[in-house]
N, C-alpha and C. Protein backbone atom coordinates (compact mmCIF):
# COMPACT_ATOMS: atom_id res chain seq x y z
N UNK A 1 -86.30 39.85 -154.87
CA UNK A 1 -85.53 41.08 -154.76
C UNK A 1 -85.57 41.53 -153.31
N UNK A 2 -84.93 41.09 -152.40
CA UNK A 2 -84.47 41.60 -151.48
C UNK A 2 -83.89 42.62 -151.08
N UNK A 3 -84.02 43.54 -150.61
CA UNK A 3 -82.95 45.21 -150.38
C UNK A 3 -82.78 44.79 -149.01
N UNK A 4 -81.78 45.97 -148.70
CA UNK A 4 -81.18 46.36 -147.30
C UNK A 4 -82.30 46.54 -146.36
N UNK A 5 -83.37 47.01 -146.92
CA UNK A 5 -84.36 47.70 -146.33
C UNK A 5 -85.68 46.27 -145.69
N UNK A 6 -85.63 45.63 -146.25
CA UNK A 6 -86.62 44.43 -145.86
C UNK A 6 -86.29 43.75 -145.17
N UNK A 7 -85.07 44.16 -144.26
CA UNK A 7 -85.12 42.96 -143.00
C UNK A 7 -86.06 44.11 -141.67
N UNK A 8 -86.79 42.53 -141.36
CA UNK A 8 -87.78 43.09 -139.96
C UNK A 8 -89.34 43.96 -140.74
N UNK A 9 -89.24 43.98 -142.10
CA UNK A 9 -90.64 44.96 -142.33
C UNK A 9 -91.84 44.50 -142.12
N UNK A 10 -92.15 42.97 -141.11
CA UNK A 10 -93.37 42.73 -140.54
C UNK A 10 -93.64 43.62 -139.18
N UNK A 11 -92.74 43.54 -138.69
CA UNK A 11 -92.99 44.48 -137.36
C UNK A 11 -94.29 44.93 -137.18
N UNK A 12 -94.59 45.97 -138.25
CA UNK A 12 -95.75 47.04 -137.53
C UNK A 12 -96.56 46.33 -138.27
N UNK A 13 -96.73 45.25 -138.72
CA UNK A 13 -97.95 44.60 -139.36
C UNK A 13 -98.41 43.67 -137.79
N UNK A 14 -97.48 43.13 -137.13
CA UNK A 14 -97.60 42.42 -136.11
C UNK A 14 -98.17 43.14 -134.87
N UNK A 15 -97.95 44.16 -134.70
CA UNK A 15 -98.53 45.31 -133.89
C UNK A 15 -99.43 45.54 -134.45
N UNK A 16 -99.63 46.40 -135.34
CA UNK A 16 -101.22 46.08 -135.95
C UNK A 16 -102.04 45.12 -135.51
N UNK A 17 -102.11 43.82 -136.02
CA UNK A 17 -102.84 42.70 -135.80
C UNK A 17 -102.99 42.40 -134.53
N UNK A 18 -102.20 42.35 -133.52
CA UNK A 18 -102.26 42.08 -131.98
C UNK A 18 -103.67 43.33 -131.44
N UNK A 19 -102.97 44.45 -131.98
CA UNK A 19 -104.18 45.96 -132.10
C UNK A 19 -105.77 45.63 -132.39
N UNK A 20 -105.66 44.88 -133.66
CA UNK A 20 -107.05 44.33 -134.10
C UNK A 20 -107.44 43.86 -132.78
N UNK A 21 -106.98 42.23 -133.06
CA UNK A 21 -107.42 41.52 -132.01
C UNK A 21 -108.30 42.27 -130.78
N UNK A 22 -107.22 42.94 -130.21
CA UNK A 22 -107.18 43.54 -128.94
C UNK A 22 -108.76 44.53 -129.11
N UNK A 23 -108.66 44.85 -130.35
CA UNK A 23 -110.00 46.08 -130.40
C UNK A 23 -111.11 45.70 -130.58
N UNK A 24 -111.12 44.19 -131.20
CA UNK A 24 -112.00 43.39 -131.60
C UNK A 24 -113.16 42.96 -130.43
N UNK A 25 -111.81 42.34 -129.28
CA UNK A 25 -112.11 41.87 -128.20
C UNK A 25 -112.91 43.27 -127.75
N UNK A 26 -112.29 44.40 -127.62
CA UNK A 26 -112.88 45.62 -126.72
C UNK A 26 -114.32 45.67 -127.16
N UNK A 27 -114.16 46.25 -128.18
CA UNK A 27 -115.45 46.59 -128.81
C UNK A 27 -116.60 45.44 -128.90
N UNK A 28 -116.37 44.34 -129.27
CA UNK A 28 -117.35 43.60 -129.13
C UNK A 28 -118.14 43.17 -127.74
N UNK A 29 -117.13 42.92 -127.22
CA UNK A 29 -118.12 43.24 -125.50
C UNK A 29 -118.41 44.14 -124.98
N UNK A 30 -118.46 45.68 -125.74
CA UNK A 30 -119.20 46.71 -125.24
C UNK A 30 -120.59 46.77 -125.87
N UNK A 31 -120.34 45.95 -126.96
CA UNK A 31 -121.55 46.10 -127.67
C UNK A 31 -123.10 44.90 -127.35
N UNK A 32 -124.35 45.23 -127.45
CA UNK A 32 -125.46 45.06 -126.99
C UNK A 32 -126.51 44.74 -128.08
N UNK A 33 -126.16 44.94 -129.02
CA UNK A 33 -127.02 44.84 -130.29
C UNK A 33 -126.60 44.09 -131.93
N UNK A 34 -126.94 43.63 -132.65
CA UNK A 34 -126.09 42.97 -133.58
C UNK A 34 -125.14 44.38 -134.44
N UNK A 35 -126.39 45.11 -134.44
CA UNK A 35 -125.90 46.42 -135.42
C UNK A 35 -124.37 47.02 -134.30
N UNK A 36 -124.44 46.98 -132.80
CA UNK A 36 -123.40 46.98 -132.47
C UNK A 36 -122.28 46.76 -132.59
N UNK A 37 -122.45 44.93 -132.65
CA UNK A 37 -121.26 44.20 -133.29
C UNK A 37 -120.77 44.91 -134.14
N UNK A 38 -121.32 45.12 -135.69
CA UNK A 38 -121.03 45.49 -136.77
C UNK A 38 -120.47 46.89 -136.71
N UNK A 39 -120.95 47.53 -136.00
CA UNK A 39 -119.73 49.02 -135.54
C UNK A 39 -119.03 48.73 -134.73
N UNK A 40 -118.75 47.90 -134.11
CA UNK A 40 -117.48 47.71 -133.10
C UNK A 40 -116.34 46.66 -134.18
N UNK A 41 -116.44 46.10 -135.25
CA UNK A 41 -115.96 45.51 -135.91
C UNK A 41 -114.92 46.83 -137.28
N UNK A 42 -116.12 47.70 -137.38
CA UNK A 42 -115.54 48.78 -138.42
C UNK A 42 -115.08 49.90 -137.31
N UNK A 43 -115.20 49.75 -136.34
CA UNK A 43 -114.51 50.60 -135.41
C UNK A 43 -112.98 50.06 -135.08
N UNK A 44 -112.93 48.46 -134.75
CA UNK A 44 -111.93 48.00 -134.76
C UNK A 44 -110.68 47.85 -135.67
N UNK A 45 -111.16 47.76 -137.46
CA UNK A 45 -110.52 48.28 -138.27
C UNK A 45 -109.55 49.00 -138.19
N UNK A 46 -110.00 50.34 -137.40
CA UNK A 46 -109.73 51.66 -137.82
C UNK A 46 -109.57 52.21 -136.15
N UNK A 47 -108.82 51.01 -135.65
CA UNK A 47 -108.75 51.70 -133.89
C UNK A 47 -107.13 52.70 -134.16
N UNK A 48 -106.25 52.70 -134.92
CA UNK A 48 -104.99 54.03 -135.12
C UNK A 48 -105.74 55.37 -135.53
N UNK A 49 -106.70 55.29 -136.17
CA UNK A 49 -107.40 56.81 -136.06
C UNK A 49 -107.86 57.10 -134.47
N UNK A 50 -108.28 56.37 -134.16
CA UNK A 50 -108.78 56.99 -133.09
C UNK A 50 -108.05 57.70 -131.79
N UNK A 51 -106.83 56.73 -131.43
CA UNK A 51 -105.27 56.59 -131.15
C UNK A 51 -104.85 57.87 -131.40
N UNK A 52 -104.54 58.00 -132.66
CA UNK A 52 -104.01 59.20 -133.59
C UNK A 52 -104.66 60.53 -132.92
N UNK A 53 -106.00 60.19 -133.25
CA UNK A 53 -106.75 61.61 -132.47
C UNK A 53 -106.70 62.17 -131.07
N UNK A 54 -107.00 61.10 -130.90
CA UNK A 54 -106.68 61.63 -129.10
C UNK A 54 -105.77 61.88 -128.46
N UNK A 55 -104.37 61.22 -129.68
CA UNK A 55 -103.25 61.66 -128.40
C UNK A 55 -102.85 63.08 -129.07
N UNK A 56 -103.17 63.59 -130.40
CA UNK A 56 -102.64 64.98 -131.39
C UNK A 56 -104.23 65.92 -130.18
N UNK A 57 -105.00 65.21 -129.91
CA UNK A 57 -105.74 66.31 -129.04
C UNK A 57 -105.32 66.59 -127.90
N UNK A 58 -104.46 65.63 -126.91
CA UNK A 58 -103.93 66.07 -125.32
C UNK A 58 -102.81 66.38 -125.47
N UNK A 59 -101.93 66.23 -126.65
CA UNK A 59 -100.66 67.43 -126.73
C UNK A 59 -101.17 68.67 -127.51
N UNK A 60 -102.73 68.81 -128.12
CA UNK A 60 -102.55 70.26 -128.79
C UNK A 60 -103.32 71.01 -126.96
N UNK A 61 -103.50 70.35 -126.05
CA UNK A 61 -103.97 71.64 -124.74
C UNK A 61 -102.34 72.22 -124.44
């Protein structure tokens, strides 16, 4: 079942994933400890919250 609507709906899955990657990479070489790893991994998850926050905090000054 194809609709009108399902052409291109990988897009933001592909951005996403490049995002992972990208956060994966960040976070894990900041980190120093195994327990590090393991929060830079559930940090990486969840790198659009963080995104989200900071930019709804430098347009609410």
């Amino acid at each position: 079942m194809s609709g009108k609507g399902s052409r291109g709906a990988g897009g933001g899955d592909a951005v996403y994933g490049l995002g992972l990657i990208g956060a994966l990479v960040y976070y894990i070489q900041q980190a120093d400890s195994f327990w590090g790893v393991v929060v830079g991994i559930l940090q990486a998850l969840v790198w659009p919250v963080f995104v989200t926050y900071d930019l709804l905090k430098f347009l609410h000054r």
